[in-house]
PDB file of N, CA and C in Angstrom:
ATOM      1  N   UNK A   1      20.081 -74.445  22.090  1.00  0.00           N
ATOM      2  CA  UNK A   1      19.763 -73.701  23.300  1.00  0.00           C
ATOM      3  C   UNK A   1      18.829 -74.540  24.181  1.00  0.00           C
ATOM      4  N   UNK A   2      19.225 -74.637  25.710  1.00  0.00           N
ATOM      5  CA  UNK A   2      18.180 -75.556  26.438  1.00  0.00           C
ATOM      6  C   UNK A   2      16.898 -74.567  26.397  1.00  0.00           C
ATOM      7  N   UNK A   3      15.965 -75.572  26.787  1.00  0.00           N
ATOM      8  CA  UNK A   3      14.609 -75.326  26.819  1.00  0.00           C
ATOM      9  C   UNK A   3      13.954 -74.514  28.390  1.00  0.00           C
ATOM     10  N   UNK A   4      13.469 -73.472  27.999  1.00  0.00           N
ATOM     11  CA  UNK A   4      13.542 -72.743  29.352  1.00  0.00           C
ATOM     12  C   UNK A   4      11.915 -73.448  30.453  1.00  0.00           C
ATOM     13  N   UNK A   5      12.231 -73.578  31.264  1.00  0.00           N
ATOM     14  CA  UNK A   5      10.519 -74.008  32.395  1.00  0.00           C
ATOM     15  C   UNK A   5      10.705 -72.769  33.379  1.00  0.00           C
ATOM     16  N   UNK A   6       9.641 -72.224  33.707  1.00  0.00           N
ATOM     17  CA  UNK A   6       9.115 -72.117  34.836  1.00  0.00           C
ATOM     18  C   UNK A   6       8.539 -72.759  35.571  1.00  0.00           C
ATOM     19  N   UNK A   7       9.245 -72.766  37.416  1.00  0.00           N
ATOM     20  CA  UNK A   7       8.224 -73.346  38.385  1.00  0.00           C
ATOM     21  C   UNK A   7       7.700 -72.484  39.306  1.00  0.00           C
ATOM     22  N   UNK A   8       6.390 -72.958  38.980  1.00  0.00           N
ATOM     23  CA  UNK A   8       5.883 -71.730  40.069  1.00  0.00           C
ATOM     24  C   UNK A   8       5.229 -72.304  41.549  1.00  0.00           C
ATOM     25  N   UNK A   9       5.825 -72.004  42.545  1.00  0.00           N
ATOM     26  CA  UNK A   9       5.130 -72.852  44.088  1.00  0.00           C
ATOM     27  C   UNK A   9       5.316 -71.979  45.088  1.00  0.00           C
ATOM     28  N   UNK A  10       4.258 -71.654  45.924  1.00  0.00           N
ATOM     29  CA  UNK A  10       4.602 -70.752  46.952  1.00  0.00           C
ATOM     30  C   UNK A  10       6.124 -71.502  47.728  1.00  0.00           C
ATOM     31  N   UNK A  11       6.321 -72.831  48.011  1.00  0.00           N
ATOM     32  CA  UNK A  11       7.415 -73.387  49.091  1.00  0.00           C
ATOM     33  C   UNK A  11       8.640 -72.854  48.603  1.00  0.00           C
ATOM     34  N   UNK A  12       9.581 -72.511  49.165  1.00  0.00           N
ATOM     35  CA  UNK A  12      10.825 -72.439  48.536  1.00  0.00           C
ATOM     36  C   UNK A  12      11.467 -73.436  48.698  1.00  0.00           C
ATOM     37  N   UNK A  13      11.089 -74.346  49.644  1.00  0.00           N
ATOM     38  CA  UNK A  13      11.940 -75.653  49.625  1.00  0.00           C
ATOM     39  C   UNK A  13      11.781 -76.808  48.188  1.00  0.00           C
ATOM     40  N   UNK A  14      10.541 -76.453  48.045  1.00  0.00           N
ATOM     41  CA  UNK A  14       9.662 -77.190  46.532  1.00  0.00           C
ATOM     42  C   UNK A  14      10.485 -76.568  45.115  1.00  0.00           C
ATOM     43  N   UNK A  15      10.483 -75.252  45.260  1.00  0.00           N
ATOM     44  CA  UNK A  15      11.210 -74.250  44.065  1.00  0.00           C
ATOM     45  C   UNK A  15      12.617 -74.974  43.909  1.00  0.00           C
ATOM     46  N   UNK A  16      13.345 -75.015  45.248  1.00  0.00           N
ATOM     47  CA  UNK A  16      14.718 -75.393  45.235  1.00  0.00           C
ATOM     48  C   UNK A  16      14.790 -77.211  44.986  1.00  0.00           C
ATOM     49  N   UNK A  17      14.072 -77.821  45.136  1.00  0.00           N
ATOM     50  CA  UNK A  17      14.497 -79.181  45.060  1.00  0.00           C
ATOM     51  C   UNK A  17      14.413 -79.159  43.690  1.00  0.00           C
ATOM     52  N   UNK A  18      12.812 -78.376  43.218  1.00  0.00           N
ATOM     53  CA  UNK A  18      12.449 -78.848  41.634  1.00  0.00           C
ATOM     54  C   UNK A  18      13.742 -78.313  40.772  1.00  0.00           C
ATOM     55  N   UNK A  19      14.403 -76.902  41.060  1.00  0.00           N
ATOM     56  CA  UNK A  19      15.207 -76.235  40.212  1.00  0.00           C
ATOM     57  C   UNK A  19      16.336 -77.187  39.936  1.00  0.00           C
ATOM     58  N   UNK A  20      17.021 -77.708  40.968  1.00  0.00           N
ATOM     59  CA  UNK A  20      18.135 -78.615  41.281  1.00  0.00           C
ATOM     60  C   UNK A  20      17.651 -79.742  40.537  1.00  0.00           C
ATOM     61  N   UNK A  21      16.701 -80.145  40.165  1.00  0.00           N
ATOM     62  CA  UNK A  21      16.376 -81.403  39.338  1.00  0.00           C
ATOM     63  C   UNK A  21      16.302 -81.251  37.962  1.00  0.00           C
ATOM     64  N   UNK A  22      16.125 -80.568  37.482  1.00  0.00           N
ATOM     65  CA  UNK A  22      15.882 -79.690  36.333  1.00  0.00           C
ATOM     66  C   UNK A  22      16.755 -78.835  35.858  1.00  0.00           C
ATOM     67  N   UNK A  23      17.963 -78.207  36.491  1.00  0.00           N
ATOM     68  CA  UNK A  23      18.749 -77.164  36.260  1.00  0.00           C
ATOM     69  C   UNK A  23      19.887 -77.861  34.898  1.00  0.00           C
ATOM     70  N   UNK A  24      20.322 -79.124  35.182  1.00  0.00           N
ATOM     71  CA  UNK A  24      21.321 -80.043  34.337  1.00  0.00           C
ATOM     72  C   UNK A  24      21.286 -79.719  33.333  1.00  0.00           C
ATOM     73  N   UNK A  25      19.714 -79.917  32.348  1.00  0.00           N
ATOM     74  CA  UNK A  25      19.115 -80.323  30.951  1.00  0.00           C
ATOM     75  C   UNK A  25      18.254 -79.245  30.794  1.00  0.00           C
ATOM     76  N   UNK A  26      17.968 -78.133  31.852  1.00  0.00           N
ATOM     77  CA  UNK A  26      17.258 -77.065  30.976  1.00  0.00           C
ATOM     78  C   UNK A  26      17.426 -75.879  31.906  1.00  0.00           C
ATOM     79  N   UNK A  27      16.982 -74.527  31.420  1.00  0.00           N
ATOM     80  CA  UNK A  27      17.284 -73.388  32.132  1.00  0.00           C
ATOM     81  C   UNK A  27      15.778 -73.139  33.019  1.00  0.00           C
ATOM     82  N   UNK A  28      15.836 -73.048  33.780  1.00  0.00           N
ATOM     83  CA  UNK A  28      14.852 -73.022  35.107  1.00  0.00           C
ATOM     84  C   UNK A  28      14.838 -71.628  35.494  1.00  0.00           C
ATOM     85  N   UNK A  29      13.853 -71.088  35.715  1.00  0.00           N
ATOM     86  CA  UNK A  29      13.494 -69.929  36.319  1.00  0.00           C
ATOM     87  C   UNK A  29      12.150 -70.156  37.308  1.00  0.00           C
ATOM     88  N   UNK A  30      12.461 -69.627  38.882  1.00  0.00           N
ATOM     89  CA  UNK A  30      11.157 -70.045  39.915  1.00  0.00           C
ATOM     90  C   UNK A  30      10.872 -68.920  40.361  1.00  0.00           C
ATOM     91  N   UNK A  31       9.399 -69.198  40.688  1.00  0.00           N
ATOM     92  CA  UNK A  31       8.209 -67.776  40.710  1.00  0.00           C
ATOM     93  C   UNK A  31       7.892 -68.177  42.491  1.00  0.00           C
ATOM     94  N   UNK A  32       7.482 -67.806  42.722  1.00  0.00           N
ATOM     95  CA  UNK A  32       6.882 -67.598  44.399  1.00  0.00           C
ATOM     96  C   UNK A  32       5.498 -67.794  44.445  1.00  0.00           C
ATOM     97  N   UNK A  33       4.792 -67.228  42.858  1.00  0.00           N
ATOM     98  CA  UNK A  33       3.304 -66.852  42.665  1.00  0.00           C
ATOM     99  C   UNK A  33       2.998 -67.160  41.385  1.00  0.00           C
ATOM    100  N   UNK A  34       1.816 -67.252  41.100  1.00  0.00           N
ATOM    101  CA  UNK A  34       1.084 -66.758  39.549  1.00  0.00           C
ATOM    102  C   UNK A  34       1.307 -65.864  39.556  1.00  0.00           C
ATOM    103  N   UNK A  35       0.896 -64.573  40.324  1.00  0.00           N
ATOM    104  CA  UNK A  35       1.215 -63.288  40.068  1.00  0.00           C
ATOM    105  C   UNK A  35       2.633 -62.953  39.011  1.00  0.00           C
ATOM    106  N   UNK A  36       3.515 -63.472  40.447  1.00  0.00           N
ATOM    107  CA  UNK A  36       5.085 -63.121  39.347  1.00  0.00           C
ATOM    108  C   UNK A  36       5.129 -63.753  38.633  1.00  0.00           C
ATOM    109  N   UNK A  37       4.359 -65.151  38.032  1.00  0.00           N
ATOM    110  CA  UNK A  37       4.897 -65.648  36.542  1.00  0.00           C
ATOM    111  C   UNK A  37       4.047 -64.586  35.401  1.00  0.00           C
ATOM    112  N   UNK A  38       3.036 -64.592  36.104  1.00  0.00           N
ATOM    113  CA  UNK A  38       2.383 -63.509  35.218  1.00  0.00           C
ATOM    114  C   UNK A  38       3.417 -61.927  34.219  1.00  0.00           C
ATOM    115  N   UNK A  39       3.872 -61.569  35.231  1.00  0.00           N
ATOM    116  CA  UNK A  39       4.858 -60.628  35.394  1.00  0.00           C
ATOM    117  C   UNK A  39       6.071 -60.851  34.396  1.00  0.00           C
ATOM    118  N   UNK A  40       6.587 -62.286  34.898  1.00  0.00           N
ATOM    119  CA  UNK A  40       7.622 -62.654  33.949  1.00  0.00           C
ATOM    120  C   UNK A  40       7.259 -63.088  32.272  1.00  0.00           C
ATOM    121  N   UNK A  41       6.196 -63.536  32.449  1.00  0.00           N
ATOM    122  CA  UNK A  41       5.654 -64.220  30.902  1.00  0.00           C
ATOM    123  C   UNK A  41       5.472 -63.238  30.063  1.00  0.00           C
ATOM    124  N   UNK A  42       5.022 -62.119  30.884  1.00  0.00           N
ATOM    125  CA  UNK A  42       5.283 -60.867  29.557  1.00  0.00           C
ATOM    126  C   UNK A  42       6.923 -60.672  29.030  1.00  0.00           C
ATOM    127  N   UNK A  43       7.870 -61.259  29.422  1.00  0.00           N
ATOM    128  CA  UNK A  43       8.793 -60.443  28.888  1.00  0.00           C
ATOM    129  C   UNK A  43      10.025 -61.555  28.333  1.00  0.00           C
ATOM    130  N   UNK A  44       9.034 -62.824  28.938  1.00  0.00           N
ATOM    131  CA  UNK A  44      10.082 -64.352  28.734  1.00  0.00           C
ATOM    132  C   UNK A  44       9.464 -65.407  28.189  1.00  0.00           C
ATOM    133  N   UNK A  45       8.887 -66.270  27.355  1.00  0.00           N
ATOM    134  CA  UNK A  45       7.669 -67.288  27.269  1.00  0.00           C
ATOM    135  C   UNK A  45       8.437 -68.420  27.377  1.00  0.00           C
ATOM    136  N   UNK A  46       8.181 -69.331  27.796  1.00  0.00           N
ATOM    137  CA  UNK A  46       8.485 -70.528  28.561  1.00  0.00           C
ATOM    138  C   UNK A  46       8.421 -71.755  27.970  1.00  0.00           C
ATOM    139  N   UNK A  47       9.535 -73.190  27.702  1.00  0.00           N
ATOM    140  CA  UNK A  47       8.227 -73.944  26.836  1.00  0.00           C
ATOM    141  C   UNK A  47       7.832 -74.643  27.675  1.00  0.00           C
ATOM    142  N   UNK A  48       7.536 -74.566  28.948  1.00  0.00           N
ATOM    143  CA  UNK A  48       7.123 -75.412  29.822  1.00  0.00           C
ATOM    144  C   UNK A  48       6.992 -74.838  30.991  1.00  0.00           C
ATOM    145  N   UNK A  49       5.768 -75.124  31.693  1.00  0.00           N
ATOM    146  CA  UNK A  49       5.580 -74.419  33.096  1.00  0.00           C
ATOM    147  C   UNK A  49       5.057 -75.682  34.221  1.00  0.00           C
ATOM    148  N   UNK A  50       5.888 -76.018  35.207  1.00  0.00           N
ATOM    149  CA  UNK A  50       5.060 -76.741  36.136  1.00  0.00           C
ATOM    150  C   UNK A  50       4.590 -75.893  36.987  1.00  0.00           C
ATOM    151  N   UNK A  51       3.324 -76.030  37.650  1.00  0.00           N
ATOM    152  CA  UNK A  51       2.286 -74.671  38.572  1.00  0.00           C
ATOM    153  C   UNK A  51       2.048 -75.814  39.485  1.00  0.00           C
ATOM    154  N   UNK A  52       2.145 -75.035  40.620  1.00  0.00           N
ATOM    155  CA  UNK A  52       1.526 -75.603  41.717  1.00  0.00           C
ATOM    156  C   UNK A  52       0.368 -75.195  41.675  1.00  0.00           C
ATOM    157  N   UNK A  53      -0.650 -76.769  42.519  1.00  0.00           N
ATOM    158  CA  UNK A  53      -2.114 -76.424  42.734  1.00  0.00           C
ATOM    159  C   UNK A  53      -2.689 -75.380  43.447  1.00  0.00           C
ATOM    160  N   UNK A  54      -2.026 -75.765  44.480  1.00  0.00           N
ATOM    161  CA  UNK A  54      -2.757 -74.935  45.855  1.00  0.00           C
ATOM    162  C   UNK A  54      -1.384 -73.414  46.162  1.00  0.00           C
ATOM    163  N   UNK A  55      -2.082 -72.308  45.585  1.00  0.00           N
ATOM    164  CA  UNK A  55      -1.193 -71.249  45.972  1.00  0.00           C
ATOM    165  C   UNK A  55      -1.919 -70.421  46.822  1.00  0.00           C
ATOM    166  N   UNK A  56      -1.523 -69.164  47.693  1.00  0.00           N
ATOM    167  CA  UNK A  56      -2.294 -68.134  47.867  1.00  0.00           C
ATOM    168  C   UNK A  56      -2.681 -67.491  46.772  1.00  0.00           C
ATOM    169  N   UNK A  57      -3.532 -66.355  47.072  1.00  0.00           N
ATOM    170  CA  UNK A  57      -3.884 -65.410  45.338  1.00  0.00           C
ATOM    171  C   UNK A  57      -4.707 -66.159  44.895  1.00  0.00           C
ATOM    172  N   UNK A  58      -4.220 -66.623  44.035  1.00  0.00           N
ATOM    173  CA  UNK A  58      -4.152 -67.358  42.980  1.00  0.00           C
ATOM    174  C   UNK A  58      -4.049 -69.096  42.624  1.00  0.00           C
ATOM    175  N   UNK A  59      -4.882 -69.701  43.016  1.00  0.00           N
ATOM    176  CA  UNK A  59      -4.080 -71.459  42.857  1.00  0.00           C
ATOM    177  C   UNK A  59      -4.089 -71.686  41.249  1.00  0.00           C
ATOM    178  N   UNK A  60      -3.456 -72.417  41.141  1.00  0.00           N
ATOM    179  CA  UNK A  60      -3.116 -73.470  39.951  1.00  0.00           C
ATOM    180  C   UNK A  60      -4.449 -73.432  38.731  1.00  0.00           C
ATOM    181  N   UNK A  61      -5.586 -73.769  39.431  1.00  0.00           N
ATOM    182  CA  UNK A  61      -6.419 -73.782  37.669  1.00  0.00           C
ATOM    183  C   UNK A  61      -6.549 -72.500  37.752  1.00  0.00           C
ATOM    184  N   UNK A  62      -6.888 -71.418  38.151  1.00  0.00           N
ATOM    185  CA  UNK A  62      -6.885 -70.041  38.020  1.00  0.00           C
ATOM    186  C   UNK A  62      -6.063 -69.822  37.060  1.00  0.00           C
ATOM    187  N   UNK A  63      -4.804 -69.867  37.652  1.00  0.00           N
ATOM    188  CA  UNK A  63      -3.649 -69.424  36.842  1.00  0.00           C
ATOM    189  C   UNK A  63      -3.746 -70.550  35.525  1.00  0.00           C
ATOM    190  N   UNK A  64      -4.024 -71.303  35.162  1.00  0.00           N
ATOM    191  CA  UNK A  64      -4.144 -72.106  34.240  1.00  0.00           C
ATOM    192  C   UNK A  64      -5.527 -71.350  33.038  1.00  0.00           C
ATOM    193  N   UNK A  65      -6.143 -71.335  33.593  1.00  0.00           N
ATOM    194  CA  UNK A  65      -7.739 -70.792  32.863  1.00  0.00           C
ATOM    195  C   UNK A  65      -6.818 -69.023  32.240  1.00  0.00           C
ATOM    196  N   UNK A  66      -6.220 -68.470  32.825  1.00  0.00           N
ATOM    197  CA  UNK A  66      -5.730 -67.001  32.436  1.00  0.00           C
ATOM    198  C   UNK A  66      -5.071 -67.438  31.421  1.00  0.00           C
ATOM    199  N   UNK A  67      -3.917 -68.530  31.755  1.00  0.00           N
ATOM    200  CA  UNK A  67      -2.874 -68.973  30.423  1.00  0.00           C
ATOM    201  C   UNK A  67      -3.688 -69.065  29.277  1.00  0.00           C
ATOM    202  N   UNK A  68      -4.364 -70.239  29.516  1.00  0.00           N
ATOM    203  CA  UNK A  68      -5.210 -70.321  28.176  1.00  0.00           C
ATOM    204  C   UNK A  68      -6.543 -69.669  27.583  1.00  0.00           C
ATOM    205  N   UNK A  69      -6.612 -68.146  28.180  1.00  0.00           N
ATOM    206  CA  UNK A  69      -7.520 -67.560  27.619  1.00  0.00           C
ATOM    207  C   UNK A  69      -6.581 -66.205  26.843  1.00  0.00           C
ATOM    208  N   UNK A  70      -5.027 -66.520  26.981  1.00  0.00           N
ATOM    209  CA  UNK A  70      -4.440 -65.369  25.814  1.00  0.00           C
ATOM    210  C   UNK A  70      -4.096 -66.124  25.313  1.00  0.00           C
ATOM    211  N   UNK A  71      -3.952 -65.488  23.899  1.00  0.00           N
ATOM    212  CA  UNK A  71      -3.416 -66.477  22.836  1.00  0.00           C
ATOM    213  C   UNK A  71      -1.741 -66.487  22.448  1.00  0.00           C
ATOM    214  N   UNK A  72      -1.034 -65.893  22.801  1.00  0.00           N
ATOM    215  CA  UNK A  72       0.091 -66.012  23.124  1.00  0.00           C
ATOM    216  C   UNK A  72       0.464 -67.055  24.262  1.00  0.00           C
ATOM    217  N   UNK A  73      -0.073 -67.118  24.932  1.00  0.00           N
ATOM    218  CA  UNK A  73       0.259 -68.094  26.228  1.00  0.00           C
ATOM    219  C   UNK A  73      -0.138 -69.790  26.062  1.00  0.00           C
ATOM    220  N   UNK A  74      -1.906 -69.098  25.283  1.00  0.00           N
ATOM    221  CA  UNK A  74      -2.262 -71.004  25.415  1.00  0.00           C
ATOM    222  C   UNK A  74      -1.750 -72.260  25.059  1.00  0.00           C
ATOM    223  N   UNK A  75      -0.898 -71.726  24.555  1.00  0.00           N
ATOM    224  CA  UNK A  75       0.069 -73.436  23.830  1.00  0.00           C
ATOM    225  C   UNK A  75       1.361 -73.652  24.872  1.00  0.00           C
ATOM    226  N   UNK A  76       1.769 -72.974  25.770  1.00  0.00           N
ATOM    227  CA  UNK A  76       2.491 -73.617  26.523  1.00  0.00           C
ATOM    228  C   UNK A  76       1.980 -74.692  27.294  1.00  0.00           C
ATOM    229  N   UNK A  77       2.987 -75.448  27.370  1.00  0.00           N
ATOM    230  CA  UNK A  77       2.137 -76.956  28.362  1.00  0.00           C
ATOM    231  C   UNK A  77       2.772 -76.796  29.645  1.00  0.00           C
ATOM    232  N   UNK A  78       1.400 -77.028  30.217  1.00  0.00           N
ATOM    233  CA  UNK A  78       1.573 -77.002  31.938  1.00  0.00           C
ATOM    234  C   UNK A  78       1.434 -78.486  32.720  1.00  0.00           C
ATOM    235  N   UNK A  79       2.283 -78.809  33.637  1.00  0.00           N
ATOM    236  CA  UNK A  79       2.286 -79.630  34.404  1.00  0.00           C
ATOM    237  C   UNK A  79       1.875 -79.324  35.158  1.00  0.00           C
ATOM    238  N   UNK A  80       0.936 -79.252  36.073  1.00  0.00           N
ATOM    239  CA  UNK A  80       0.382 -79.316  37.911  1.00  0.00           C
ATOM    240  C   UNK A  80       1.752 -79.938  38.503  1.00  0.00           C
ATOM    241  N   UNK A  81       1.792 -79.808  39.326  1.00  0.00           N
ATOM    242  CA  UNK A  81       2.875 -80.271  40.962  1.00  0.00           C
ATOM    243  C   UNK A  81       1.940 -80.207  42.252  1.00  0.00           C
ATOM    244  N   UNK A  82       1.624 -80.898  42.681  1.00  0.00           N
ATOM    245  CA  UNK A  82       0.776 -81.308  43.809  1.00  0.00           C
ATOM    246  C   UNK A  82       1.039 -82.112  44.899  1.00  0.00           C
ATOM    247  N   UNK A  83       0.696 -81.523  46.235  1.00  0.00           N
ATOM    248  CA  UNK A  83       1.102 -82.635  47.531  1.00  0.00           C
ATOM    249  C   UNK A  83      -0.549 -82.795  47.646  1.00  0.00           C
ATOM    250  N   UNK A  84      -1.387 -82.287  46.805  1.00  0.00           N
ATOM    251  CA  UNK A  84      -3.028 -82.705  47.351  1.00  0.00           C
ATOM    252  C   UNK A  84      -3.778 -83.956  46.448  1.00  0.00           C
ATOM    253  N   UNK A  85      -4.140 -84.965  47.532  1.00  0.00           N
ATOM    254  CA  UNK A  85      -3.887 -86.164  46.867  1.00  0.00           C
ATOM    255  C   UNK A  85      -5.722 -86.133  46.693  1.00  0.00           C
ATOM    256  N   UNK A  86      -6.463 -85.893  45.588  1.00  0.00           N
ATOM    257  CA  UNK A  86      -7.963 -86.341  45.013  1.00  0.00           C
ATOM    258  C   UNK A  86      -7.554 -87.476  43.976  1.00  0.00           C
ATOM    259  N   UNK A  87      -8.684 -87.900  44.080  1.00  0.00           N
ATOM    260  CA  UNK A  87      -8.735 -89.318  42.745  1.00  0.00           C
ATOM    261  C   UNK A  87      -9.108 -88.612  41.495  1.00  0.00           C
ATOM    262  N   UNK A  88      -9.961 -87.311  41.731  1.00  0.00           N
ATOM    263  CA  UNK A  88     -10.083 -86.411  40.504  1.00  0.00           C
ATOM    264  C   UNK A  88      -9.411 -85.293  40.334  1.00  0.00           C
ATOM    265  N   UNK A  89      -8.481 -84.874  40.810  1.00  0.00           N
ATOM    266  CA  UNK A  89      -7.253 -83.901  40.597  1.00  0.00           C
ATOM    267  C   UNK A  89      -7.028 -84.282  39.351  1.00  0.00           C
ATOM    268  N   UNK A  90      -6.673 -85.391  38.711  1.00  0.00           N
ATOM    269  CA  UNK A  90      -5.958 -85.819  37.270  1.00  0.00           C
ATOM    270  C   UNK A  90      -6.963 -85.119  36.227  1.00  0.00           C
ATOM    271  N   UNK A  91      -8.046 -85.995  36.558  1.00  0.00           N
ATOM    272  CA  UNK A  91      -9.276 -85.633  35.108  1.00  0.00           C
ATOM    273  C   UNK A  91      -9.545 -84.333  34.988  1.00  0.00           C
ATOM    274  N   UNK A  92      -9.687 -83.496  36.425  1.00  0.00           N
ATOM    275  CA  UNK A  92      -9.906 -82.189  36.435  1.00  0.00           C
ATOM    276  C   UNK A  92      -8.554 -81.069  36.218  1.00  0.00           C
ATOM    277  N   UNK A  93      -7.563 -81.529  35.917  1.00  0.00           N
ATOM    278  CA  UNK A  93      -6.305 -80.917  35.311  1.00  0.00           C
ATOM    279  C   UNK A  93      -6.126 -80.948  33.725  1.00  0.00           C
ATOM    280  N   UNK A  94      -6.647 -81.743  33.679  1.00  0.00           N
ATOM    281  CA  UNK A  94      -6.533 -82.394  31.698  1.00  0.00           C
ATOM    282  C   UNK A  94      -7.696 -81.961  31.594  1.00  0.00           C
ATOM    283  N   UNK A  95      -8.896 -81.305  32.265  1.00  0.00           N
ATOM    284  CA  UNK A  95      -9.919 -80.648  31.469  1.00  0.00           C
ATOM    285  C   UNK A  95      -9.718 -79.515  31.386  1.00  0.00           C
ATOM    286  N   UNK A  96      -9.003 -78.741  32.248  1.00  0.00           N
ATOM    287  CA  UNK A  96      -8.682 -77.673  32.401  1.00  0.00           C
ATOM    288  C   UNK A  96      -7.226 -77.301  31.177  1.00  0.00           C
ATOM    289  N   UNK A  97      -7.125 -78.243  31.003  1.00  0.00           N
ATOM    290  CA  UNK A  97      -5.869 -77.926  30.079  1.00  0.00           C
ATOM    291  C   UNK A  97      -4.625 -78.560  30.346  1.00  0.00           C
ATOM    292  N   UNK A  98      -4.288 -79.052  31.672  1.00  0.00           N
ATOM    293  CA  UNK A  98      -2.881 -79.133  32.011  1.00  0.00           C
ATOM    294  C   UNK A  98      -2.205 -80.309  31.133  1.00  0.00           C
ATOM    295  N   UNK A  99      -1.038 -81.095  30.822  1.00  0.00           N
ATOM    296  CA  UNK A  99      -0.808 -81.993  30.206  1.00  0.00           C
ATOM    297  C   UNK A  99      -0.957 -83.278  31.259  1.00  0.00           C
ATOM    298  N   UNK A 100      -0.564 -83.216  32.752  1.00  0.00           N
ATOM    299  CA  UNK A 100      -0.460 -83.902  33.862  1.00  0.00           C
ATOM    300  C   UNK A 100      -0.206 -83.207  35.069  1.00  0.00           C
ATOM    301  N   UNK A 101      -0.511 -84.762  36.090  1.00  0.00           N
ATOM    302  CA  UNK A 101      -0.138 -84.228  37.369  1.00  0.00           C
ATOM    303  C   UNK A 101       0.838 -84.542  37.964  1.00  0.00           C
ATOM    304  N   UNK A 102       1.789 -83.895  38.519  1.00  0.00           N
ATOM    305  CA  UNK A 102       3.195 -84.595  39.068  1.00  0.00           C
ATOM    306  C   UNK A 102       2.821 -84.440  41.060  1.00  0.00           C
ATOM    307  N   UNK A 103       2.840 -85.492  41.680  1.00  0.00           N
ATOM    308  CA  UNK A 103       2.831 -85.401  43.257  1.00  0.00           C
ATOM    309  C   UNK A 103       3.726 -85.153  43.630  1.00  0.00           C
ATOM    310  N   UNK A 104       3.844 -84.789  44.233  1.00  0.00           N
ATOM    311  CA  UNK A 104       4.676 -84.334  45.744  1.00  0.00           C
ATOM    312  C   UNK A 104       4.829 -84.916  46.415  1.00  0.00           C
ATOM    313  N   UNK A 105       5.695 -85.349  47.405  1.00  0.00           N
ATOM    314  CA  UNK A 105       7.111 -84.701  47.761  1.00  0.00           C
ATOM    315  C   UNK A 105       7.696 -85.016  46.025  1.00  0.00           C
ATOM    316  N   UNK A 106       8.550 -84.393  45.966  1.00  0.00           N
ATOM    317  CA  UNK A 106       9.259 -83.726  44.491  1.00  0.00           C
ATOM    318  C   UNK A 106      10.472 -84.825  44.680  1.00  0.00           C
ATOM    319  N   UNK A 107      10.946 -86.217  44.217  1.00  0.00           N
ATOM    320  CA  UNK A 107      11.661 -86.986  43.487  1.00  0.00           C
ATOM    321  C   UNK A 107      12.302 -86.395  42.216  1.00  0.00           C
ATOM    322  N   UNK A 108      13.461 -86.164  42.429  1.00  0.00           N
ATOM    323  CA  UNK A 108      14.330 -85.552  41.391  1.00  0.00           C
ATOM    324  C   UNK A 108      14.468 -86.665  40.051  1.00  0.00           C
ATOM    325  N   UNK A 109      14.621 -87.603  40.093  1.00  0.00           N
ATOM    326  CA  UNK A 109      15.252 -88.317  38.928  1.00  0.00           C
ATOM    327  C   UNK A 109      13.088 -88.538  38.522  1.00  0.00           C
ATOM    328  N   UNK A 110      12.057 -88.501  38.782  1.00  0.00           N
ATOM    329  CA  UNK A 110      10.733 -88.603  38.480  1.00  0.00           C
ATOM    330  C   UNK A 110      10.872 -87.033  38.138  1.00  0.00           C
ATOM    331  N   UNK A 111      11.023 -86.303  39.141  1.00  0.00           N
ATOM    332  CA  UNK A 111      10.419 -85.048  37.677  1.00  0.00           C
ATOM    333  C   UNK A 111      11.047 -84.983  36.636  1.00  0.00           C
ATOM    334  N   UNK A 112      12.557 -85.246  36.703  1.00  0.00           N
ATOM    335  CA  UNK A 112      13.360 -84.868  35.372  1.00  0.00           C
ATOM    336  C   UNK A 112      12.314 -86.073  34.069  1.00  0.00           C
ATOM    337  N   UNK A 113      11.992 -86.734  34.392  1.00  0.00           N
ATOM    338  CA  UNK A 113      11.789 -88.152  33.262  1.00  0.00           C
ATOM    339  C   UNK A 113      10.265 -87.856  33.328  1.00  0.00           C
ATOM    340  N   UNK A 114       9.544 -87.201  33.640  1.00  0.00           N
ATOM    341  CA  UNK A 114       8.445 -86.356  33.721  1.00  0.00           C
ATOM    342  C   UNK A 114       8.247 -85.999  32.664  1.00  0.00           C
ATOM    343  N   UNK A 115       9.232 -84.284  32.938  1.00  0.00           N
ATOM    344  CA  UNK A 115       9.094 -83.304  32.330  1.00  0.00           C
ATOM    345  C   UNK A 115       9.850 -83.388  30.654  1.00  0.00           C
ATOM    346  N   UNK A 116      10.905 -84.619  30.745  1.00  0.00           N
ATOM    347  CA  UNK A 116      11.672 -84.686  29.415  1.00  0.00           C
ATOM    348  C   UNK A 116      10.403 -85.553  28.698  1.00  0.00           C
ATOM    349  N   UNK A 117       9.374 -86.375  29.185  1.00  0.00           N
ATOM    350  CA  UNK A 117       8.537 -86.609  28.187  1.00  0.00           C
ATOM    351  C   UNK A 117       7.347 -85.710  27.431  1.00  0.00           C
ATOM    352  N   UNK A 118       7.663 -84.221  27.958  1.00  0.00           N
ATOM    353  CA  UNK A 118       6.767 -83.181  27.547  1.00  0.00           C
ATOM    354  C   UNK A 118       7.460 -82.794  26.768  1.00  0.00           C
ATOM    355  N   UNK A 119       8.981 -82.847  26.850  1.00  0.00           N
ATOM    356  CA  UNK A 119      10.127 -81.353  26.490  1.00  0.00           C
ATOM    357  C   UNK A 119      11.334 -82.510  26.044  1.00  0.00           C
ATOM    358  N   UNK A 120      11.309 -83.089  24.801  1.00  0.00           N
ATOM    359  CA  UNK A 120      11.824 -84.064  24.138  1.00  0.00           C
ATOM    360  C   UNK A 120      13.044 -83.871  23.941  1.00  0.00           C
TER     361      UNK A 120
END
């Protein structure tokens, strides 16, 4: 059975490029929000989530700090997806928990070879 990801990004243009890159080799499901992954994770668990940084609501370590304060959730590995370029975005994602950071604009054949080194 492929390996299911969630992406979660407010853009829908971001949702749709990432899904289309990803759809081949695994089953993809895209959120709009933390909120709705929230929503969905109760009823689907994921083995992989890329989160965007910067959301409304909710951005990225938020929603990251919630994952890993249930214990059902904390072992999924999260990728960040980011168009916000800091020199400490990286260190401050891997303290927070994430496995990495993937930039933006979204390169299809880079996320797939990304995400297959999380999801073997």
């Amino acid at each position: 059975m492929q390996k299911l990801i969630f992406i979660v990004d407010d853009n829908d243009a971001n949702l749709t490029l990432a899904a289309s890159s990803l759809d081949t080799e695994f089953r993809v499901l895209t959120m709009p929000s933390a909120k709705k992954m929230f929503e969905v994770i109760e009823k689907k668990l994921p083995d992989l989530i890329l989160l965007d940084v910067e959301m409304p609501e909710m951005d990225g370590f938020e929603a990251l700090a919630k994952l890993k304060e249930n214990p059902q959730w904390n072992a999924i590995p999260v990728l960040f997806i980011t168009g916000y370029n800091d020199k400490n975005l990286k260190s401050d994602a891997i303290k927070a928990g994430a496995l990495d950071v993937f930039n933006k604009p979204i390169i299809s054949t880079a996320l797939l070879e990304c995400v297959k080194k999380y999801l073997p």
